[in-house]
C-alpha atoms as a PDB file:
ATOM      1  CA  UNK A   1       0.000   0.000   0.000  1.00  0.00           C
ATOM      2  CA  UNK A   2       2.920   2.305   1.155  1.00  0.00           C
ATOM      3  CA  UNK A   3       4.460   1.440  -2.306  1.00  0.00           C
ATOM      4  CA  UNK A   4       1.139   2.283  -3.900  1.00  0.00           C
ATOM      5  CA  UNK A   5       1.031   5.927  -2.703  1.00  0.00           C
ATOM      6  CA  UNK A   6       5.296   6.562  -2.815  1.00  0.00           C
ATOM      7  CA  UNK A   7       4.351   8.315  -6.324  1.00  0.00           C
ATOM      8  CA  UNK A   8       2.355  11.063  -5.233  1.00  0.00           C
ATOM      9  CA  UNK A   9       3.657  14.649  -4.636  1.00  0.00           C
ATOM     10  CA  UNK A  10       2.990  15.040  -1.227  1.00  0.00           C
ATOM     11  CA  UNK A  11       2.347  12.713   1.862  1.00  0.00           C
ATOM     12  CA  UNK A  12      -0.622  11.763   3.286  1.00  0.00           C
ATOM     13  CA  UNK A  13      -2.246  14.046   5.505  1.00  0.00           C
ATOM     14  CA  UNK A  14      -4.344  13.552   8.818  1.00  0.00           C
ATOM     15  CA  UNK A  15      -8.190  14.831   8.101  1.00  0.00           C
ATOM     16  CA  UNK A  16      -9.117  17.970   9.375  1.00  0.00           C
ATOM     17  CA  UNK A  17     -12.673  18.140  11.162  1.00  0.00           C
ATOM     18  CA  UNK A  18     -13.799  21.900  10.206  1.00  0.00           C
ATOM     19  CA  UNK A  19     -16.273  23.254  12.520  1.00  0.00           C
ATOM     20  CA  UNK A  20     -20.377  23.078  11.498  1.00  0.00           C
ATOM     21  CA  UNK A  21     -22.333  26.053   9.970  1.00  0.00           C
ATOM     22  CA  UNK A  22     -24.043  26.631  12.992  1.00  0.00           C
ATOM     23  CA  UNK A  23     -20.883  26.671  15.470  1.00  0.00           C
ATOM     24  CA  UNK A  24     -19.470  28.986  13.174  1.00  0.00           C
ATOM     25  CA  UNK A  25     -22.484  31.453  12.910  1.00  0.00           C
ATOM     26  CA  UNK A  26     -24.160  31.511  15.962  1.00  0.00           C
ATOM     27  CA  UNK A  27     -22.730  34.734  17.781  1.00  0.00           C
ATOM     28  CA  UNK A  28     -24.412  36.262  14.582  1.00  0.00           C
ATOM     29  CA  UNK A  29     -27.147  34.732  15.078  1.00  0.00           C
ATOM     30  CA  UNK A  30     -27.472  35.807  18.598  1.00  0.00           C
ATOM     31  CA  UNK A  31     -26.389  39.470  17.830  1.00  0.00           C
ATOM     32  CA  UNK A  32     -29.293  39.540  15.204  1.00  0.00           C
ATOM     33  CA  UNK A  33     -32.258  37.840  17.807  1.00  0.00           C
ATOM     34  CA  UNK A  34     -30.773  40.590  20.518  1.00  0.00           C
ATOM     35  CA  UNK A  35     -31.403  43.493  18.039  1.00  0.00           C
ATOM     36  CA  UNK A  36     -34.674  42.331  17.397  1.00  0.00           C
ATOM     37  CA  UNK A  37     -35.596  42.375  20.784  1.00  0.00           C
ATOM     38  CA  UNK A  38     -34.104  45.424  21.199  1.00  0.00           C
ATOM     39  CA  UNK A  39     -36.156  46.723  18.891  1.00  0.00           C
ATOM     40  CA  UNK A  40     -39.621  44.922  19.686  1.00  0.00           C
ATOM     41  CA  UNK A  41     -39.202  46.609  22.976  1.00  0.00           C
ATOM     42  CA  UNK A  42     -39.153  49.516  21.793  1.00  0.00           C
ATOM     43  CA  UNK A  43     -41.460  49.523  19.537  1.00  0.00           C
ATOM     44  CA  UNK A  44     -43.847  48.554  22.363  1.00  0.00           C
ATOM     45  CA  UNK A  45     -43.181  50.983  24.666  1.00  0.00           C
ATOM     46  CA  UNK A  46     -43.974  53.808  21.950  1.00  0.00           C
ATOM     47  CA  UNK A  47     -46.930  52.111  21.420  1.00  0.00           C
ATOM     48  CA  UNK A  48     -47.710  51.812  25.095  1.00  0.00           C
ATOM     49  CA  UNK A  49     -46.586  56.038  25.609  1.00  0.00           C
ATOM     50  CA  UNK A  50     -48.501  56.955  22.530  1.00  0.00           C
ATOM     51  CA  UNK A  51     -52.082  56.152  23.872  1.00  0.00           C
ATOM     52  CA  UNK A  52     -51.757  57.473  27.078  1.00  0.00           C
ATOM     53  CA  UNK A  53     -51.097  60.790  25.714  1.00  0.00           C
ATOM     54  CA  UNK A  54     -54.046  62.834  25.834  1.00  0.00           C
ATOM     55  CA  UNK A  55     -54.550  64.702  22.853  1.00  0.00           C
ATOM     56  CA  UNK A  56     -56.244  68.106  24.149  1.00  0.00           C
ATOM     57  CA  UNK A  57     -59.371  69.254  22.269  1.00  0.00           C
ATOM     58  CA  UNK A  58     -59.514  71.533  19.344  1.00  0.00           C
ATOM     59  CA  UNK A  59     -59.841  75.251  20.602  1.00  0.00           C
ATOM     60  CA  UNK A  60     -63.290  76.249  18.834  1.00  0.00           C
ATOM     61  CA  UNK A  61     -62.999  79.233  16.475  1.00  0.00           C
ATOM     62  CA  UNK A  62     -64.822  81.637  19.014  1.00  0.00           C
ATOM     63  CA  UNK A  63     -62.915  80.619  21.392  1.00  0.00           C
ATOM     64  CA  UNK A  64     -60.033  81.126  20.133  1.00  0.00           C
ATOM     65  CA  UNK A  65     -60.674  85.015  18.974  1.00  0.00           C
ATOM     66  CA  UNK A  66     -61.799  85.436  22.389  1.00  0.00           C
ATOM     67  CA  UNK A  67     -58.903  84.706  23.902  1.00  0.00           C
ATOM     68  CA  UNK A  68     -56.848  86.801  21.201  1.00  0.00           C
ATOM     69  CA  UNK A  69     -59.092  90.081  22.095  1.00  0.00           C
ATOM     70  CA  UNK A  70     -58.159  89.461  25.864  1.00  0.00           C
ATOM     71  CA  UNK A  71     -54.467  88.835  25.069  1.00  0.00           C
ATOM     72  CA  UNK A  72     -54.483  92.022  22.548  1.00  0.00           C
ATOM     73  CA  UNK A  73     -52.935  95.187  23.654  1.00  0.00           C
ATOM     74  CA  UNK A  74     -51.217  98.672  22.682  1.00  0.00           C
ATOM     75  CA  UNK A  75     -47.230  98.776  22.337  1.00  0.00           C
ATOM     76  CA  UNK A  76     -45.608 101.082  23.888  1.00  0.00           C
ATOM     77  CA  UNK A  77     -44.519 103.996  22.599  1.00  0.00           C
ATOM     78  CA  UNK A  78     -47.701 103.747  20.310  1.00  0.00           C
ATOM     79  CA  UNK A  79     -47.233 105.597  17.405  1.00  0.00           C
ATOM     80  CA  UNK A  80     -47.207 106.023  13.899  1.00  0.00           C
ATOM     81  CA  UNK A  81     -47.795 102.947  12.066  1.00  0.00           C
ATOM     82  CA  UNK A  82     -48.102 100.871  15.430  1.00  0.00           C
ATOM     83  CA  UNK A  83     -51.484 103.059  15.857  1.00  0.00           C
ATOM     84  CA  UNK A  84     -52.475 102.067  12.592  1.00  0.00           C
ATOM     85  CA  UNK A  85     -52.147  98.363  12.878  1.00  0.00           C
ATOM     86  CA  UNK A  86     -53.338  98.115  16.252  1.00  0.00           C
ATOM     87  CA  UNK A  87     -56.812  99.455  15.048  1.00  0.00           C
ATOM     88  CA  UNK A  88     -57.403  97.409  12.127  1.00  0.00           C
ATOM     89  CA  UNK A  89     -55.970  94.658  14.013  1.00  0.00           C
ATOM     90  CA  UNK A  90     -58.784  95.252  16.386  1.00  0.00           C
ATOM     91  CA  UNK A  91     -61.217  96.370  14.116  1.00  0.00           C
ATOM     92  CA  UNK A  92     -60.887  92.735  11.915  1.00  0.00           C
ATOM     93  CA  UNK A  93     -61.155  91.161  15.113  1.00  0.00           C
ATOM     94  CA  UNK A  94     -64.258  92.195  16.297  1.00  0.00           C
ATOM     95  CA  UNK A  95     -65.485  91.683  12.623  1.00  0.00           C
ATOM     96  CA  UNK A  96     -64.274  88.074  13.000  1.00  0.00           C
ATOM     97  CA  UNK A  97     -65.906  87.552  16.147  1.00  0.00           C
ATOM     98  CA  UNK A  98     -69.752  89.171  14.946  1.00  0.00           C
ATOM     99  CA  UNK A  99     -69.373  86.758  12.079  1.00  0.00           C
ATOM    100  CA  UNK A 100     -68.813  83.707  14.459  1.00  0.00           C
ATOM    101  CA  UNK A 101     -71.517  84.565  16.713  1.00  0.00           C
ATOM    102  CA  UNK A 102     -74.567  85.609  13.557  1.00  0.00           C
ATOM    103  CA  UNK A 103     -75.125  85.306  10.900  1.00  0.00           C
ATOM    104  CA  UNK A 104     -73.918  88.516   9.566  1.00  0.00           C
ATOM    105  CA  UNK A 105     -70.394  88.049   7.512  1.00  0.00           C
ATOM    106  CA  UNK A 106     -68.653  90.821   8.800  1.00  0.00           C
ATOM    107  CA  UNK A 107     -65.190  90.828   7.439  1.00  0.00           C
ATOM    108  CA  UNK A 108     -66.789  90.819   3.753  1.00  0.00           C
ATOM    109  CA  UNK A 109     -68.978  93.629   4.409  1.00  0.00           C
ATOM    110  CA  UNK A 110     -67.864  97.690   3.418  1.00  0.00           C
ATOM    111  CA  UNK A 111     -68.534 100.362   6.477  1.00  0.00           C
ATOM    112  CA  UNK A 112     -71.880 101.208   4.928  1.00  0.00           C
ATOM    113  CA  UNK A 113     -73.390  97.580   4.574  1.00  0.00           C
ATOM    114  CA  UNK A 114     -71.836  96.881   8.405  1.00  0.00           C
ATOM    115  CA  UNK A 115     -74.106  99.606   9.572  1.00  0.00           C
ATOM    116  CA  UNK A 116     -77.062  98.202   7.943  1.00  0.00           C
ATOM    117  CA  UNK A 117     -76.865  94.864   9.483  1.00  0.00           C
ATOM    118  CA  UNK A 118     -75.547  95.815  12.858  1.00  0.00           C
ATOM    119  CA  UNK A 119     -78.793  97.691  13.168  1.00  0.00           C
ATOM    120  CA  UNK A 120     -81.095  95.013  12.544  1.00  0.00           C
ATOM    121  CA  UNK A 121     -83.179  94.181  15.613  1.00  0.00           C
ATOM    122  CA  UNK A 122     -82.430  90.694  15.288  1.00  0.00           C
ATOM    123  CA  UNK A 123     -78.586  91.394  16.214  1.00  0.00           C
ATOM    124  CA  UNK A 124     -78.204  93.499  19.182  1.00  0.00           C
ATOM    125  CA  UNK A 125     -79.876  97.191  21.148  1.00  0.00           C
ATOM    126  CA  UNK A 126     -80.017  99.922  18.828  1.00  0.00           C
ATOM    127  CA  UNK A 127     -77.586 101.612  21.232  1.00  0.00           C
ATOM    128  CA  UNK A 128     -75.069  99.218  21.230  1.00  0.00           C
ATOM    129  CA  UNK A 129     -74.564  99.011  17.414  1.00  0.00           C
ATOM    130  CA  UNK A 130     -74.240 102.671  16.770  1.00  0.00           C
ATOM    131  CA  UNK A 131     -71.478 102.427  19.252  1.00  0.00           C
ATOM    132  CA  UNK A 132     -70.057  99.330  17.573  1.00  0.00           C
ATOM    133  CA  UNK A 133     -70.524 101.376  14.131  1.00  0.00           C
ATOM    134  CA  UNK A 134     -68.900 104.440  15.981  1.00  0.00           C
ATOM    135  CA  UNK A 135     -65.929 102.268  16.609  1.00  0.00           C
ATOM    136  CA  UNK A 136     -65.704 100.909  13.363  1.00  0.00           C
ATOM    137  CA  UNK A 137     -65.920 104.378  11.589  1.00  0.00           C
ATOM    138  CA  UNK A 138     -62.846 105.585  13.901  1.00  0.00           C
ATOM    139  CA  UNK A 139     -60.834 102.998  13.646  1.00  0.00           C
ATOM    140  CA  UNK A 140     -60.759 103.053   9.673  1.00  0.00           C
ATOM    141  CA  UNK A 141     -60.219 106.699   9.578  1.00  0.00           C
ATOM    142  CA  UNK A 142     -57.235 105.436  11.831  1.00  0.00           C
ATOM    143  CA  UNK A 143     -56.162 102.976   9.373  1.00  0.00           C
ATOM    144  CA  UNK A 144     -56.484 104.619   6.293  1.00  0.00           C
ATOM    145  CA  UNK A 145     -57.035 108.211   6.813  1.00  0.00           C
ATOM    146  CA  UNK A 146     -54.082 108.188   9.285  1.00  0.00           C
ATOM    147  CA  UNK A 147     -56.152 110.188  11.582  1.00  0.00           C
ATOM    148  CA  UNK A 148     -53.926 111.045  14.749  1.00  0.00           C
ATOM    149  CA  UNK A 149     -55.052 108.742  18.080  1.00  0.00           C
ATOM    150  CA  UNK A 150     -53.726 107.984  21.661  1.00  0.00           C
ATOM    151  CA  UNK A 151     -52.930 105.241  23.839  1.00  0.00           C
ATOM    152  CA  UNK A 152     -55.976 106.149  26.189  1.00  0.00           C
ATOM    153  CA  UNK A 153     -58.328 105.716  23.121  1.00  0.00           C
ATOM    154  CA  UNK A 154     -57.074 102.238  22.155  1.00  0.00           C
ATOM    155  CA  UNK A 155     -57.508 101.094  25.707  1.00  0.00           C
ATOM    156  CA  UNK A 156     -60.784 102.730  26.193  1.00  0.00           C
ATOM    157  CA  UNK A 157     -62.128 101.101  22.404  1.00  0.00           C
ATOM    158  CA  UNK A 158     -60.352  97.589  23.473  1.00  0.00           C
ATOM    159  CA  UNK A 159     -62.139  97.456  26.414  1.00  0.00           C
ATOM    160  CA  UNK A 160     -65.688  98.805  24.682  1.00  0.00           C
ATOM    161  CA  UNK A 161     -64.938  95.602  22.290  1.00  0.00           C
ATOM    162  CA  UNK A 162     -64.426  93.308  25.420  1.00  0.00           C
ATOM    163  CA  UNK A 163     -67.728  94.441  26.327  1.00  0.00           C
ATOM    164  CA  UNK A 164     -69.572  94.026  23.277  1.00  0.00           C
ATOM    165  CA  UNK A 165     -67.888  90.347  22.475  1.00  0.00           C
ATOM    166  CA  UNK A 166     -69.123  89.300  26.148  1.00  0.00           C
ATOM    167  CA  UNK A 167     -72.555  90.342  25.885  1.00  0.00           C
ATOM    168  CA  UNK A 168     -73.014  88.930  21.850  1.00  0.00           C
ATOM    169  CA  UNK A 169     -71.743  86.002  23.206  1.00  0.00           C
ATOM    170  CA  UNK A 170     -74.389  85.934  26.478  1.00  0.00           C
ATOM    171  CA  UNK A 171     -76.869  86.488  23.665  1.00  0.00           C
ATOM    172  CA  UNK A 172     -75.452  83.776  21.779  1.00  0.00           C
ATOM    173  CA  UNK A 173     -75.808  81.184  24.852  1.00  0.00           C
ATOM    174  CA  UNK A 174     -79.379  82.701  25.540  1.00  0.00           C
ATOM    175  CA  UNK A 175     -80.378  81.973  22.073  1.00  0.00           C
ATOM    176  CA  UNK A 176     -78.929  78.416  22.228  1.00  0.00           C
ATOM    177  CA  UNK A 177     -80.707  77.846  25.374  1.00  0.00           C
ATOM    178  CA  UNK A 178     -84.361  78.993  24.213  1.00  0.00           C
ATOM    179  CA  UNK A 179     -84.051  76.991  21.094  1.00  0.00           C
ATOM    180  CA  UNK A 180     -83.191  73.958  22.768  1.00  0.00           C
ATOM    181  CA  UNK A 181     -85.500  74.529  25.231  1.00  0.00           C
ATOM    182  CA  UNK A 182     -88.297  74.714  22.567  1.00  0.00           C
ATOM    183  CA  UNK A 183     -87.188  71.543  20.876  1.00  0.00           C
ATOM    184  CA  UNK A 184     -87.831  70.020  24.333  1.00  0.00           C
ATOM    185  CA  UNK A 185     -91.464  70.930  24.386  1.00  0.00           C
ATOM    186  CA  UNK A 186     -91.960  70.070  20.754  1.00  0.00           C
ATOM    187  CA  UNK A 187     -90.853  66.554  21.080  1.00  0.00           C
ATOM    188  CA  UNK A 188     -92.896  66.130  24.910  1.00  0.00           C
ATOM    189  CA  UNK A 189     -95.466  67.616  23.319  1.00  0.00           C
ATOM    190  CA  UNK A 190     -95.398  64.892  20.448  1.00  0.00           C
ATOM    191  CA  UNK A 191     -95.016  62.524  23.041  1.00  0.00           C
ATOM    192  CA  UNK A 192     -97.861  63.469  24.501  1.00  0.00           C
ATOM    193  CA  UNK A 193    -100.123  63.033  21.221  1.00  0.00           C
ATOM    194  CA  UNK A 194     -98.842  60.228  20.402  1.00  0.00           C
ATOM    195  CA  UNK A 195    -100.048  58.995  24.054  1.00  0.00           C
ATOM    196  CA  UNK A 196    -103.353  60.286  23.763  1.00  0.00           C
ATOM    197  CA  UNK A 197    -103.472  58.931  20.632  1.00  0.00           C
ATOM    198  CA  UNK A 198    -102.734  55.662  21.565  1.00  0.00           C
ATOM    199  CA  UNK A 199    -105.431  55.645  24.796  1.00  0.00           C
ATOM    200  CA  UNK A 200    -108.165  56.440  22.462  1.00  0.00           C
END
């Protein structure tokens, strides 16, 4: 056999046992299930943090111009063009604020058809629209005219607006009231046909 094998080019060699696939790989293996853990967790934990956040409600329109109105005020020194945009600023708000609360749409409406619907019974006292219309007058002549003004007058005319936006919007709730109230007696007194009806 030796004698067999004397003409090859090298001698026999011992066999080598290589390692399996899976010996070899593992630690990869492992690394790769770790990071998907890893990750699983926290993908569950966003989950988990995401709905118990409490997501706040949307501020309604009015509300929202409201709160504007009571944050608004006059820089000082107020002066030149600082006048002039503080007026119309508080002019288009109060125009914003009469179109959220009827059914008048204020901010596309000229001076002269303002006046017209301010005055209509259904909106507000007499009195109190020829002082809103008053206030809307001055405030373009402000604006545009570049009639001369004073930090005591925008104070006095933001809180006259104050004034008006809280009482439209007592009317507002009044209104809301009365007409649900109504519905209630409309439907009890259907109910009550409809019972009478019925006994007969």
């Amino acid at each position: 056999m030796s004698q067999q094998l004397n003409h090859l080019p090298h001698p026999i060699r011992p066999i080598v046992h290589y390692e399996s696939s899976l010996a070899i790989y593992w630690p990869y293996a492992l690394a790769a299930l770790l990071i998907l853990l890893f990750v699983a967790l926290i993908f569950f934990w966003w989950r988990k943090k995401r709905r118990s956040l409490v997501i706040p409600p949307k501020e309604a329109l009015i509300d929202r111009l409201n709160r504007e109105l009571n944050e608004l005020s006059p820089t000082i020194p107020f002066e030149g063009k600082a006048c002039e945009d503080y007026f119309y600023r508080l002019s288009l708000l109060f125009r914003q604020i009469i179109e959220e609360v009827s059914e008048i749409s204020a901010t596309d409406l000229t001076l002269k058809e303002l006046k017209v619907a301010l005055v209509s019974p259904s909106f507000t006292e007499r009195s109190k629209a020829h002082e809103m219309m008053s206030f809307f007058e001055r405030a373009d002549m402000i604006k545009f005219a570049k009639v001369e003004t004073s930090l005591e007058e925008a104070k006095l005319s933001t809180k006259n607006v104050r004034y008006w936006t809280r009482c439209l919007l007592a009317n507002q709730l009044a209104s809301a009231q009365i007409g649900e109230s109504s519905e209630n007696t409309m439907k009890n007194s259907k109910g009550f046909k409809k019972e009478v009806s019925h006994q007969l």
